[in-house]
PDB file of N, CA and C in Angstrom:
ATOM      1  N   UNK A   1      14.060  10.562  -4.497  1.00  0.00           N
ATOM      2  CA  UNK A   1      14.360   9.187  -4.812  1.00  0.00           C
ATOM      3  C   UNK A   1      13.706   8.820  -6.137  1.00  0.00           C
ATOM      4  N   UNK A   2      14.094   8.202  -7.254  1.00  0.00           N
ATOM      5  CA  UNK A   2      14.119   7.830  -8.506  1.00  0.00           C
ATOM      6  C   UNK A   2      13.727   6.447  -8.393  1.00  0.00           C
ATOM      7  N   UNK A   3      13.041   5.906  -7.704  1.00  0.00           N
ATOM      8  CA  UNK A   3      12.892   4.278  -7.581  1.00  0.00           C
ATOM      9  C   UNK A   3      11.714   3.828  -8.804  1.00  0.00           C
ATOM     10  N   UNK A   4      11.485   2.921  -8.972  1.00  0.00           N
ATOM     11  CA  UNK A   4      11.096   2.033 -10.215  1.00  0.00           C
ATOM     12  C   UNK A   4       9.517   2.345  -9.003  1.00  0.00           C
ATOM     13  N   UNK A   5       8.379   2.974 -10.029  1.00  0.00           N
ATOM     14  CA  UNK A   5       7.181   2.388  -9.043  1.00  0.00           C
ATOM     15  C   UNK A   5       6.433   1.045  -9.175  1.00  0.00           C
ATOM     16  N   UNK A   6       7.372   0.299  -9.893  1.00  0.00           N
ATOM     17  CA  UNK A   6       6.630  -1.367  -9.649  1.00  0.00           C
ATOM     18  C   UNK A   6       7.021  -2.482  -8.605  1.00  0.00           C
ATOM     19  N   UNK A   7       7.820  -1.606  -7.668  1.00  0.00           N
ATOM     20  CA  UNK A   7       7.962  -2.271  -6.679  1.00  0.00           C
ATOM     21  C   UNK A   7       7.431  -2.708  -5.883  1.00  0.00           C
ATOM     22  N   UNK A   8       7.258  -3.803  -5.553  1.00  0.00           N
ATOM     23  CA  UNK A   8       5.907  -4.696  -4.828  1.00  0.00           C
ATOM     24  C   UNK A   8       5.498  -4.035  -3.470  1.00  0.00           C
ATOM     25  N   UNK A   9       4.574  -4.227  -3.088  1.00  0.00           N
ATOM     26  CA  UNK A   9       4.007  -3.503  -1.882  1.00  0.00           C
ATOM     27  C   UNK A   9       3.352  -4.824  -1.168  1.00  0.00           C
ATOM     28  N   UNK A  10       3.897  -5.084   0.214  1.00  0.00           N
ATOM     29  CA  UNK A  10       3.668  -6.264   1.057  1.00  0.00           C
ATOM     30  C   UNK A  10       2.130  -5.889   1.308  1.00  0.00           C
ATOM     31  N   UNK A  11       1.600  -7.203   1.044  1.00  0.00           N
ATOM     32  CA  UNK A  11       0.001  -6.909   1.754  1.00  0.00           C
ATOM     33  C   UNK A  11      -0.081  -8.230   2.392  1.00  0.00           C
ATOM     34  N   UNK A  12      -1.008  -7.281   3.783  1.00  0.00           N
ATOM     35  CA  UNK A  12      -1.305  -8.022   5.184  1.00  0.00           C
ATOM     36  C   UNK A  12      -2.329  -8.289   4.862  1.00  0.00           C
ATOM     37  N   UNK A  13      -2.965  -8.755   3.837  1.00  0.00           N
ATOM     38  CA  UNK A  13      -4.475  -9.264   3.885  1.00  0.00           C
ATOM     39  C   UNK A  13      -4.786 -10.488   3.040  1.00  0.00           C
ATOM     40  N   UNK A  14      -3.402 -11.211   2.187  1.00  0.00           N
ATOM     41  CA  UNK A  14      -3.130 -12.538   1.903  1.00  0.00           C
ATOM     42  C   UNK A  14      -2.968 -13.134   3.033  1.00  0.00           C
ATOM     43  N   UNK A  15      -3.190 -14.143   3.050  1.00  0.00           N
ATOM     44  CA  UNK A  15      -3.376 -15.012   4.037  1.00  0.00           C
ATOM     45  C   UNK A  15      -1.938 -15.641   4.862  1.00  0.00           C
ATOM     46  N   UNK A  16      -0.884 -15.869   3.241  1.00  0.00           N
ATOM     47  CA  UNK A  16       0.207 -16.487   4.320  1.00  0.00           C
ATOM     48  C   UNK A  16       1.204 -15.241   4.159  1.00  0.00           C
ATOM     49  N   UNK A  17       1.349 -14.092   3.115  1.00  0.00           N
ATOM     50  CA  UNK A  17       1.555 -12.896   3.327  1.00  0.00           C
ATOM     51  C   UNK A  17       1.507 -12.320   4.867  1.00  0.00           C
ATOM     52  N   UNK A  18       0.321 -12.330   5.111  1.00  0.00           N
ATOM     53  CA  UNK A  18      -0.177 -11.447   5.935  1.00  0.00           C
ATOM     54  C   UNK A  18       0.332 -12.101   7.719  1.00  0.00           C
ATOM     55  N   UNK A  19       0.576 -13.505   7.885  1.00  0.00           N
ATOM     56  CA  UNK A  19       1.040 -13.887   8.737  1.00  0.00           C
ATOM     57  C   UNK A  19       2.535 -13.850   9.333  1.00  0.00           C
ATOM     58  N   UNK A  20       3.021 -14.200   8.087  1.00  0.00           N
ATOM     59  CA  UNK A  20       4.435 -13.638   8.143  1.00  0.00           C
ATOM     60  C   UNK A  20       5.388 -12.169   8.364  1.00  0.00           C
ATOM     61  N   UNK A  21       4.597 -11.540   7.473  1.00  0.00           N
ATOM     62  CA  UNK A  21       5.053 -10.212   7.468  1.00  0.00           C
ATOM     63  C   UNK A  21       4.313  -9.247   8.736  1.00  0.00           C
ATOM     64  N   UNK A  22       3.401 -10.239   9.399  1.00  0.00           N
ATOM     65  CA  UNK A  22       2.761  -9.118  10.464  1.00  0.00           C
ATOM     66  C   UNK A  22       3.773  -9.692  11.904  1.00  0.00           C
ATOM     67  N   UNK A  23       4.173 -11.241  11.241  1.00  0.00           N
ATOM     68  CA  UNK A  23       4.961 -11.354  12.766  1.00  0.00           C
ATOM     69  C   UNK A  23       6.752 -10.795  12.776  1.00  0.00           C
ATOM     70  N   UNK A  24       6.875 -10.618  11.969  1.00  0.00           N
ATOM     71  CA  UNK A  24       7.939  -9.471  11.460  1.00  0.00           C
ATOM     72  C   UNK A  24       7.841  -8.045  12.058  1.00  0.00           C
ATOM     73  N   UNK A  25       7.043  -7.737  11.864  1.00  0.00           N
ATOM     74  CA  UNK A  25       6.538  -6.321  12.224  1.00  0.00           C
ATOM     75  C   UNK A  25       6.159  -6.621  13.676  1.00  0.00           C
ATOM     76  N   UNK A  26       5.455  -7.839  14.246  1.00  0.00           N
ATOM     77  CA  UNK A  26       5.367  -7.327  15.688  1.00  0.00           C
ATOM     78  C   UNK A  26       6.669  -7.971  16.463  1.00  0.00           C
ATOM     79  N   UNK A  27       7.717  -8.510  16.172  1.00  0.00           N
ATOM     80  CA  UNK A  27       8.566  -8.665  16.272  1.00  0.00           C
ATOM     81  C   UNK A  27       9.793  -7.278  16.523  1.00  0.00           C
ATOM     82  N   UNK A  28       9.872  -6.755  15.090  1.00  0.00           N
ATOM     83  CA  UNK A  28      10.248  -5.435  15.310  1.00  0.00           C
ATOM     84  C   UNK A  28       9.934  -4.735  16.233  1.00  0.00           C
ATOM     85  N   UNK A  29       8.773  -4.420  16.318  1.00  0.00           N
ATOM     86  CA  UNK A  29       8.053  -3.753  17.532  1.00  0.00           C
ATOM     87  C   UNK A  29       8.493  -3.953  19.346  1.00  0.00           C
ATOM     88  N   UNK A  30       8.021  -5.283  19.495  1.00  0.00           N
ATOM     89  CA  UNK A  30       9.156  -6.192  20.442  1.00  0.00           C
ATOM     90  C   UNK A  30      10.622  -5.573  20.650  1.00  0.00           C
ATOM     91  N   UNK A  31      10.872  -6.159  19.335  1.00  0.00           N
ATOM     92  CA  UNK A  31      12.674  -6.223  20.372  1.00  0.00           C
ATOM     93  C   UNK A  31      13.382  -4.771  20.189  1.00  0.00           C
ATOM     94  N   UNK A  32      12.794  -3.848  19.306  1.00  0.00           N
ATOM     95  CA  UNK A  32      12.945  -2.832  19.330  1.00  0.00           C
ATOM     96  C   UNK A  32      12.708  -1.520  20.354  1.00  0.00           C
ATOM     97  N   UNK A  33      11.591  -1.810  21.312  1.00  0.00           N
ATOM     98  CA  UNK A  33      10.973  -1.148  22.021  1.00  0.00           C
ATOM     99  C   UNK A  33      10.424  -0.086  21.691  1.00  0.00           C
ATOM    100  N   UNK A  34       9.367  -0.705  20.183  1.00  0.00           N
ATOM    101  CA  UNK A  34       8.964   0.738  19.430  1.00  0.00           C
ATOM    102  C   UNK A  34       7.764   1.735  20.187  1.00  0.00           C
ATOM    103  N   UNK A  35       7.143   0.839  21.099  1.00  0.00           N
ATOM    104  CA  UNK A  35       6.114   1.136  21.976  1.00  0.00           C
ATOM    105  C   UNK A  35       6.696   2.626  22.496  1.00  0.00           C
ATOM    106  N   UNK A  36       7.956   2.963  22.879  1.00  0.00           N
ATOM    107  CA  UNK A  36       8.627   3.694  23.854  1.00  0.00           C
ATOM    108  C   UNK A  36       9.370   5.028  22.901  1.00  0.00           C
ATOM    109  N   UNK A  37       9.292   4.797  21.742  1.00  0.00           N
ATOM    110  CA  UNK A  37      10.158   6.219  20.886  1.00  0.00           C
ATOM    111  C   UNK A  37       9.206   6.825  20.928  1.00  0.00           C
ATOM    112  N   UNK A  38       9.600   8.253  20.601  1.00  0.00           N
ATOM    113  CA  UNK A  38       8.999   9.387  20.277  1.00  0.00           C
ATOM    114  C   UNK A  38       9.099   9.379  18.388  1.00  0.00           C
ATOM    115  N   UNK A  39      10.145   9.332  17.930  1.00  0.00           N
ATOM    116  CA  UNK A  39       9.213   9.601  16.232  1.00  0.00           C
ATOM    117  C   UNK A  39       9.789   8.524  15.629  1.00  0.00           C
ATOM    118  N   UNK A  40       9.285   7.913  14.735  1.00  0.00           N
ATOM    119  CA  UNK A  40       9.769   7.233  13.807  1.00  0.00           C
ATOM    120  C   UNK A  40       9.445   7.090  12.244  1.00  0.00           C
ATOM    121  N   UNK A  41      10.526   7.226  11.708  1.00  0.00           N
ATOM    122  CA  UNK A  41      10.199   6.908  10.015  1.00  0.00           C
ATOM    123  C   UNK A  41      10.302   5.693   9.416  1.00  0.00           C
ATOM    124  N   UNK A  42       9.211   5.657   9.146  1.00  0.00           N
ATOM    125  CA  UNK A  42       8.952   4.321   8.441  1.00  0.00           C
ATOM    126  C   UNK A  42       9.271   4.485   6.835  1.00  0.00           C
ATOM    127  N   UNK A  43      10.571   4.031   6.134  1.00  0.00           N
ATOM    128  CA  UNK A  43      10.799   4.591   5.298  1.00  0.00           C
ATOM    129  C   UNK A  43      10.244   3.095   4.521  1.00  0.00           C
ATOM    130  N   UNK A  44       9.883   3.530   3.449  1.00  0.00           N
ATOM    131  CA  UNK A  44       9.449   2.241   2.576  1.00  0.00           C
ATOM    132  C   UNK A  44       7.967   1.611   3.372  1.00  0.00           C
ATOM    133  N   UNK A  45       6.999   2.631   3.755  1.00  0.00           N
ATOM    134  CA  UNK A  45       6.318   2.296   5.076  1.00  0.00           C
ATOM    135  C   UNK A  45       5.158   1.466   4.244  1.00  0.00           C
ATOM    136  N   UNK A  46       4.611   1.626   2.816  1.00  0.00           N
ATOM    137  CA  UNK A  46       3.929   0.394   2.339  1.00  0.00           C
ATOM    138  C   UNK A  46       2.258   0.599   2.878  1.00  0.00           C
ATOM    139  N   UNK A  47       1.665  -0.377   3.035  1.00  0.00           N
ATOM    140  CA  UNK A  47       0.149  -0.312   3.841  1.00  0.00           C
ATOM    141  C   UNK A  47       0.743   0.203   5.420  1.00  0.00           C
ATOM    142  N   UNK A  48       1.587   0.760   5.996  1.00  0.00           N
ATOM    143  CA  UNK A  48       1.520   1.818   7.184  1.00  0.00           C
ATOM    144  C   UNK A  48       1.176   0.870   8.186  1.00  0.00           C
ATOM    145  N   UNK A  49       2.304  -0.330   8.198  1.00  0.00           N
ATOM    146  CA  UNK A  49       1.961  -1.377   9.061  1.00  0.00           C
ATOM    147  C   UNK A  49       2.145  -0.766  10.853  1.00  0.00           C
ATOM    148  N   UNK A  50       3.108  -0.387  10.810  1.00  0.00           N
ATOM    149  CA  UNK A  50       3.674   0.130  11.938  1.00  0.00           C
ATOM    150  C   UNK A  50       2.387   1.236  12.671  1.00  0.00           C
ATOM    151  N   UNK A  51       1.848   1.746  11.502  1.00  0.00           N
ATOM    152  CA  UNK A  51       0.998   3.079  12.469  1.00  0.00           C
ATOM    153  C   UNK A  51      -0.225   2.309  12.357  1.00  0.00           C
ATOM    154  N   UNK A  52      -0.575   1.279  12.204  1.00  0.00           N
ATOM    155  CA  UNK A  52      -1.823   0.211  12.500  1.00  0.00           C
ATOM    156  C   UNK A  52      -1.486  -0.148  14.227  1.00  0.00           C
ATOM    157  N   UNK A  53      -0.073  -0.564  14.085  1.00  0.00           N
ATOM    158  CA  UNK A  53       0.308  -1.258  15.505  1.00  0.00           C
ATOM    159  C   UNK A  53       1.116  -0.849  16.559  1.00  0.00           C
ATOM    160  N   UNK A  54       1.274   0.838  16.612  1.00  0.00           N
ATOM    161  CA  UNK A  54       1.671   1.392  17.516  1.00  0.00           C
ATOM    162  C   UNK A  54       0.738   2.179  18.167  1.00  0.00           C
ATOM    163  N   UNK A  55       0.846   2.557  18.823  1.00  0.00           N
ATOM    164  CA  UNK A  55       0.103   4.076  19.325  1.00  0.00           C
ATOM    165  C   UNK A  55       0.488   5.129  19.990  1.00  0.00           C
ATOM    166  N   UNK A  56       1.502   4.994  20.657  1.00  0.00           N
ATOM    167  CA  UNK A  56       2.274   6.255  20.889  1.00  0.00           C
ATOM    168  C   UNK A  56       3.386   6.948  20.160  1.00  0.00           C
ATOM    169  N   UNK A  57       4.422   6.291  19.513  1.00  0.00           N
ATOM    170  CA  UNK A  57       4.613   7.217  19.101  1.00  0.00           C
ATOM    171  C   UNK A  57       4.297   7.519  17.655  1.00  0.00           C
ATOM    172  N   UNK A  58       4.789   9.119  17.207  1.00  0.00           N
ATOM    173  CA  UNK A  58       4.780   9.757  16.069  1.00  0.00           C
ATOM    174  C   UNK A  58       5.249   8.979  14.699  1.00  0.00           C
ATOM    175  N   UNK A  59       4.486   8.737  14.177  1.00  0.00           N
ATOM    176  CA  UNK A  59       5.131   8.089  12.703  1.00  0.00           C
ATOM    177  C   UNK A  59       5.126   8.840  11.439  1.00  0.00           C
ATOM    178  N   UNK A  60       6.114   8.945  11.106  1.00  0.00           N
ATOM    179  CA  UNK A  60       6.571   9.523  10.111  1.00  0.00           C
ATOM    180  C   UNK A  60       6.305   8.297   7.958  1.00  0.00           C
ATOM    181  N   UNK A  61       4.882   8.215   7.868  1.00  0.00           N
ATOM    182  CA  UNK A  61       5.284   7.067   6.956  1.00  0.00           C
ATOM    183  C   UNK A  61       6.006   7.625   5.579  1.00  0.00           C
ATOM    184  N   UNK A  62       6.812   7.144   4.906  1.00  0.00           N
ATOM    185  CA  UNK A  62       7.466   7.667   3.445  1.00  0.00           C
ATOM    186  C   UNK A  62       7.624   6.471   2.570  1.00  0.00           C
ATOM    187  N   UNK A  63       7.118   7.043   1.327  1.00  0.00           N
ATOM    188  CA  UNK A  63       7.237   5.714   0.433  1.00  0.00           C
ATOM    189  C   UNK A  63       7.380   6.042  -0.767  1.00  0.00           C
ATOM    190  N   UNK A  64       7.445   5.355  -1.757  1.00  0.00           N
ATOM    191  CA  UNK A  64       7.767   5.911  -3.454  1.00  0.00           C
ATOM    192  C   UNK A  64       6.530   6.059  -4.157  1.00  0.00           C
ATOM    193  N   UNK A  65       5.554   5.042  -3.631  1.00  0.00           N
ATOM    194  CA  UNK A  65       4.147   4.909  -4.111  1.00  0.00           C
ATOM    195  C   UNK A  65       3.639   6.530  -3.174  1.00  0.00           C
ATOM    196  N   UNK A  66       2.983   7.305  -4.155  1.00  0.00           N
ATOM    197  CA  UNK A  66       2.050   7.975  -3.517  1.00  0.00           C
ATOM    198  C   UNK A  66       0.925   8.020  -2.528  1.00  0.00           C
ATOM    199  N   UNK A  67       0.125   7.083  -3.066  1.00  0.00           N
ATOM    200  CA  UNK A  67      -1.031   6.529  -2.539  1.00  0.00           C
ATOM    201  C   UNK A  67      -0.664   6.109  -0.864  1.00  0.00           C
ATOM    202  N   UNK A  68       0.649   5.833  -0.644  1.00  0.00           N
ATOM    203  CA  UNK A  68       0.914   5.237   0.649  1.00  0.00           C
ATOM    204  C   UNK A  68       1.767   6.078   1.379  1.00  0.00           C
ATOM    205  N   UNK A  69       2.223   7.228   0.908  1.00  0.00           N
ATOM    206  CA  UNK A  69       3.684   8.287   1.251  1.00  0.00           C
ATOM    207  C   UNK A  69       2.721   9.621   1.740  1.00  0.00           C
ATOM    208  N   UNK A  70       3.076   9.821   2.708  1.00  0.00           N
ATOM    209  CA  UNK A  70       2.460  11.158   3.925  1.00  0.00           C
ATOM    210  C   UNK A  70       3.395  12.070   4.206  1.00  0.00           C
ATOM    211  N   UNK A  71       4.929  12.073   3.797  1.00  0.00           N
ATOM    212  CA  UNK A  71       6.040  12.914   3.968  1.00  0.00           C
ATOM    213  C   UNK A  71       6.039  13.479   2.589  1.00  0.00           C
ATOM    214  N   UNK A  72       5.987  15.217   2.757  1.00  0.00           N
ATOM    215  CA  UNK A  72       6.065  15.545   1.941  1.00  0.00           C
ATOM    216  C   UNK A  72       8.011  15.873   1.271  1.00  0.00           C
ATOM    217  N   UNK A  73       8.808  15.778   2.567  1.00  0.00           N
ATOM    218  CA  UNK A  73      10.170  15.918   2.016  1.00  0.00           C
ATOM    219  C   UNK A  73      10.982  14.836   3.260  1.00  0.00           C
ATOM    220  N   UNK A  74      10.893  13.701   2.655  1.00  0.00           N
ATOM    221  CA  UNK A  74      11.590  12.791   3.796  1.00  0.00           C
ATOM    222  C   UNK A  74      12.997  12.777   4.565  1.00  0.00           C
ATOM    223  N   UNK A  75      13.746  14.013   3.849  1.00  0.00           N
ATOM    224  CA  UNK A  75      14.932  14.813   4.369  1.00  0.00           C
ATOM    225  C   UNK A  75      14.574  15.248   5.963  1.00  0.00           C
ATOM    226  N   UNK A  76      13.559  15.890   5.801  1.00  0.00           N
ATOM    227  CA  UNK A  76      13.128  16.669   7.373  1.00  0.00           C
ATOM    228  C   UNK A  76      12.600  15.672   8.194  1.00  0.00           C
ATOM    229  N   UNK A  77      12.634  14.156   7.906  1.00  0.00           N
ATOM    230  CA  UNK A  77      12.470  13.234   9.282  1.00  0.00           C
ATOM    231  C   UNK A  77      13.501  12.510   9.631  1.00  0.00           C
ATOM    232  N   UNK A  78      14.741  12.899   8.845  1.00  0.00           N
ATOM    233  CA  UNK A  78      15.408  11.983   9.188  1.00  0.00           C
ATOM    234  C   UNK A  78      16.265  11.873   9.965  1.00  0.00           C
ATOM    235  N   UNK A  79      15.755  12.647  10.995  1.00  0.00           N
ATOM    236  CA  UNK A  79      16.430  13.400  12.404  1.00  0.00           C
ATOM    237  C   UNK A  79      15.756  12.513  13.472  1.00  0.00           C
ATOM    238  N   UNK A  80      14.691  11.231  12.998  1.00  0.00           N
ATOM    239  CA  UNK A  80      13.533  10.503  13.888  1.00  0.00           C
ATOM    240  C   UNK A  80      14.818   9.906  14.734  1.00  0.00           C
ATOM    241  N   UNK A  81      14.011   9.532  15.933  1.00  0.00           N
ATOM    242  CA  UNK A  81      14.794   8.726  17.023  1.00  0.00           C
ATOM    243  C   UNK A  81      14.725   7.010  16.032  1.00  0.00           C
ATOM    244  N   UNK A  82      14.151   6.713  15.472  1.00  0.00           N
ATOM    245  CA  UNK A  82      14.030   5.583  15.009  1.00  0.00           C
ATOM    246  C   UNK A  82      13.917   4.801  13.480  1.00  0.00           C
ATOM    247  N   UNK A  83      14.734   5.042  12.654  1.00  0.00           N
ATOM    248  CA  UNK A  83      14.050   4.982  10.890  1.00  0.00           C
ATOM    249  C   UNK A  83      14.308   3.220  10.837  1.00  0.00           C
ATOM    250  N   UNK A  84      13.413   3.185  10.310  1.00  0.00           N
ATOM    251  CA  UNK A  84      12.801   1.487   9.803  1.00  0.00           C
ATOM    252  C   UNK A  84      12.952   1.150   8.710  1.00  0.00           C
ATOM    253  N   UNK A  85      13.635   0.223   8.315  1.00  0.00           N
ATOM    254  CA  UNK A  85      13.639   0.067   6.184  1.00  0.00           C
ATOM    255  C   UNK A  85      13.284  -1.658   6.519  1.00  0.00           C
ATOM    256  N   UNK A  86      12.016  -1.525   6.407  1.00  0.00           N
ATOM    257  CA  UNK A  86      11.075  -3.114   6.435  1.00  0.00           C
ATOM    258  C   UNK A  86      11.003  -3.530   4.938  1.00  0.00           C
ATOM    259  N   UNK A  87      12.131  -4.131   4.929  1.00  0.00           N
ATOM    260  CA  UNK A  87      12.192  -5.128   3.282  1.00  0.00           C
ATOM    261  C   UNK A  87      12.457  -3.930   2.506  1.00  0.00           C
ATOM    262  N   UNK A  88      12.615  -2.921   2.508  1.00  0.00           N
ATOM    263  CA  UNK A  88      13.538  -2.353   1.336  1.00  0.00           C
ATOM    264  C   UNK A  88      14.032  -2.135   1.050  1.00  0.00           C
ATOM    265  N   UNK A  89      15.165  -2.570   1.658  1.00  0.00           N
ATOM    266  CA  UNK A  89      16.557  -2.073   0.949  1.00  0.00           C
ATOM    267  C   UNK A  89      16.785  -2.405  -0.483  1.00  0.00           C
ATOM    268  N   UNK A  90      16.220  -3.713  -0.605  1.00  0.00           N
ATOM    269  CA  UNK A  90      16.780  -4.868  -1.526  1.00  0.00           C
ATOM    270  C   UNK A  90      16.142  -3.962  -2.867  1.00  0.00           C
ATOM    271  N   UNK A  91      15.236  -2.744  -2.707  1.00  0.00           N
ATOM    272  CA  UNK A  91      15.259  -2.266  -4.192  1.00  0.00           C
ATOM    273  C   UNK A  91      15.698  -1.137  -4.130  1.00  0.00           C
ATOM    274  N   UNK A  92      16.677  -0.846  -3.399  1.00  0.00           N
ATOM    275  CA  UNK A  92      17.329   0.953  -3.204  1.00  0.00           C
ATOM    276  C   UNK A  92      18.942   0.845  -3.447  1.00  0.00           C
ATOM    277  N   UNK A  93      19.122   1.154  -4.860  1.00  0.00           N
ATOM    278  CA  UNK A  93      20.772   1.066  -5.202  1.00  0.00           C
ATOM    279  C   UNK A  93      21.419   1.140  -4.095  1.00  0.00           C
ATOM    280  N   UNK A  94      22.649   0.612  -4.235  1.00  0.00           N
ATOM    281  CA  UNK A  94      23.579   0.481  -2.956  1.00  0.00           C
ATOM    282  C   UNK A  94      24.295   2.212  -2.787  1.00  0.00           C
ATOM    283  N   UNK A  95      24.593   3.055  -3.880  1.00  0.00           N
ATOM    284  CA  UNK A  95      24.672   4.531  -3.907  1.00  0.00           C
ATOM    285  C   UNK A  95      23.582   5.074  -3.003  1.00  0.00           C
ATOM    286  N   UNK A  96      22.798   4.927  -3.375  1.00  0.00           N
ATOM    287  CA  UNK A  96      21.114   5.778  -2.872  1.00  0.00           C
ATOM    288  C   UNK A  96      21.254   5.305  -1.077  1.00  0.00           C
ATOM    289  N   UNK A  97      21.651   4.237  -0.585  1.00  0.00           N
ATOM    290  CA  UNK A  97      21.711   3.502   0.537  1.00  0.00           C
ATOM    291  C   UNK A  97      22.199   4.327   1.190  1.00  0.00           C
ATOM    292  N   UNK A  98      23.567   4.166   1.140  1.00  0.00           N
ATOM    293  CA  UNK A  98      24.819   4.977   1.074  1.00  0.00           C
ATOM    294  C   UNK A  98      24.569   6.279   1.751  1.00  0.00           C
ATOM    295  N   UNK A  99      24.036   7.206   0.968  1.00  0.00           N
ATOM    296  CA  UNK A  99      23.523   9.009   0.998  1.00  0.00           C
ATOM    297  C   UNK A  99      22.745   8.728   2.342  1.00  0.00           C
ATOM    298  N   UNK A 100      21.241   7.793   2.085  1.00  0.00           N
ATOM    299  CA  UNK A 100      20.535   7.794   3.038  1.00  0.00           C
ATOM    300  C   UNK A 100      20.857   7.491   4.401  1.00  0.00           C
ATOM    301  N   UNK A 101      22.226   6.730   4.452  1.00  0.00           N
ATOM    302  CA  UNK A 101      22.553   6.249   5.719  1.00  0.00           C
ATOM    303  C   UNK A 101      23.754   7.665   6.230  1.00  0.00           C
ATOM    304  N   UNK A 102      23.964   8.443   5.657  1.00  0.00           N
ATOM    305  CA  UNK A 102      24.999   9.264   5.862  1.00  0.00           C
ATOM    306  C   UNK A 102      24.054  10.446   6.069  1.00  0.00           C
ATOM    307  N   UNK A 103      22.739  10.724   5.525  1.00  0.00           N
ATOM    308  CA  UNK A 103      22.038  12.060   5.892  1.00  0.00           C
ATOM    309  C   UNK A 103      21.414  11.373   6.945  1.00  0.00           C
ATOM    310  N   UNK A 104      21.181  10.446   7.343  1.00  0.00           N
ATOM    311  CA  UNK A 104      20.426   9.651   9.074  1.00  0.00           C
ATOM    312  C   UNK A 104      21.483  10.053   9.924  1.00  0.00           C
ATOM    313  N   UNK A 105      22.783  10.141   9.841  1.00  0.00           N
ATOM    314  CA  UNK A 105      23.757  10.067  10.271  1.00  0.00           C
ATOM    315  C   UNK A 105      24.421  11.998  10.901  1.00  0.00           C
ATOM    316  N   UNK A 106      24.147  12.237   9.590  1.00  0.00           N
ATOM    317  CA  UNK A 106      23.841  13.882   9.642  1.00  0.00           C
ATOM    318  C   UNK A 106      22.600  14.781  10.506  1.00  0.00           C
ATOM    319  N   UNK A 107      22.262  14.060  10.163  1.00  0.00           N
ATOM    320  CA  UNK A 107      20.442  14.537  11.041  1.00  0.00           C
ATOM    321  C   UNK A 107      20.858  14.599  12.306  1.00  0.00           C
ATOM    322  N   UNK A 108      21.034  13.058  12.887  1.00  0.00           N
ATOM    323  CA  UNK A 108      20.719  12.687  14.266  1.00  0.00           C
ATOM    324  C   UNK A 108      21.518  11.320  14.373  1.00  0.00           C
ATOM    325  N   UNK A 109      22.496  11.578  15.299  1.00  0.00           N
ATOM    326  CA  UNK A 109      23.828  10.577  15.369  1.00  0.00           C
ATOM    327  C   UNK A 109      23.538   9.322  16.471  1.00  0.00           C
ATOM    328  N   UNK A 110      22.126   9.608  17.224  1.00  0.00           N
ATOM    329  CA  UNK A 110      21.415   8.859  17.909  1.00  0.00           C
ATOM    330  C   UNK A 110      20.126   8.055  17.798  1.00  0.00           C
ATOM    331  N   UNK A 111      19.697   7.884  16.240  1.00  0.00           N
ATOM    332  CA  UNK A 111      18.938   8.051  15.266  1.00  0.00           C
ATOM    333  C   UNK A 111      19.203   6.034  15.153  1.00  0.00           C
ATOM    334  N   UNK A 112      18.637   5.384  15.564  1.00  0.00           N
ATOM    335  CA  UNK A 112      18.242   4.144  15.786  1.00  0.00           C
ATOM    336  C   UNK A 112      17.828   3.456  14.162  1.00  0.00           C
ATOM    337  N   UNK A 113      18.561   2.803  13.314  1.00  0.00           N
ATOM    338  CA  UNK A 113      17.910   2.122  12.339  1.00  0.00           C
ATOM    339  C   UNK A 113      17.908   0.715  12.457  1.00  0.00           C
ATOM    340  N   UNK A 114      16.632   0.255  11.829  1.00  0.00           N
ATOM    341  CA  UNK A 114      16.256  -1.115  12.316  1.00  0.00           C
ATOM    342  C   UNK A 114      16.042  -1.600  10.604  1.00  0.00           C
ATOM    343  N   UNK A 115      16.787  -2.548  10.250  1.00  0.00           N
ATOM    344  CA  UNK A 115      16.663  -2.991   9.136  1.00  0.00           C
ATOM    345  C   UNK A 115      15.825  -4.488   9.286  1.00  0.00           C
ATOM    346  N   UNK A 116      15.561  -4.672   8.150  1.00  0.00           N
ATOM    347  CA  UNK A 116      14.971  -6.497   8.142  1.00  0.00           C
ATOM    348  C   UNK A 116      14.524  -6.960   6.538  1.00  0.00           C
ATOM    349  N   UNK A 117      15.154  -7.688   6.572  1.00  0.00           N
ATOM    350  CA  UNK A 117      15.539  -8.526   5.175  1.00  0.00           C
ATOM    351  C   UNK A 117      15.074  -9.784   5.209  1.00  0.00           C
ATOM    352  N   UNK A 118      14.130 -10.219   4.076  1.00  0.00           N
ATOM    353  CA  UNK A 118      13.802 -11.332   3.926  1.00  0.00           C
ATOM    354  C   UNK A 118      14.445 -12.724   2.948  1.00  0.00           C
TER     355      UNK A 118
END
């Protein structure tokens, strides 16, 4: 992925940041029944909100920023029972989208994506 690395990175430790975007995330969590998968990729995973607030299952985090990206080839997760794109679509060309939703698709045809747009 070729993404711009000045793309903002949500932080949970502003005050009205951090309220919003954490009830988002436990929301997700909620109605998703993330408590209950076995793997999930957190694509665009950011400060690794999700593996703060799960505990069972496997998280897969991937991101453009280094500092925050733990997948070394995000091709080989994308077979997860569950991939997550928490606020990023909105900086991933609609081409690039596209591929990614068609190799999720390729992987694992039972492969659960949970989008959320602000």
């Amino acid at each position: 992925m070729n993404f711009n690395n000045e793309i903002p990175t949500t932080s949970y430790s502003d005050f009205l940041t951090k309220h919003y975007f954490l009830k988002i995330a436990k929301e997700i969590i909620k109605i998703s029944n993330l408590e209950n998968q076995n793997k999930i990729l957190d694509y665009g995973c950011g400060e690794k909100i999700f593996s703060q607030l799960l505990t069972k299952p496997k998280i897969f985090n991937y991101d453009t920023k280094q500092e925050y990206n733990e997948v070394s080839n995000v091709k080989d997760h994308l077979n997860s029972d569950v991939v997550i794109f928490n606020h990023v679509w909105m900086y991933i060309p609609y081409e690039e989208i596209s591929k990614i939703l068609n190799d999720i698709k390729s992987s694992n045809r039972n492969s659960k994506i949970i989008l959320s747009m602000g």
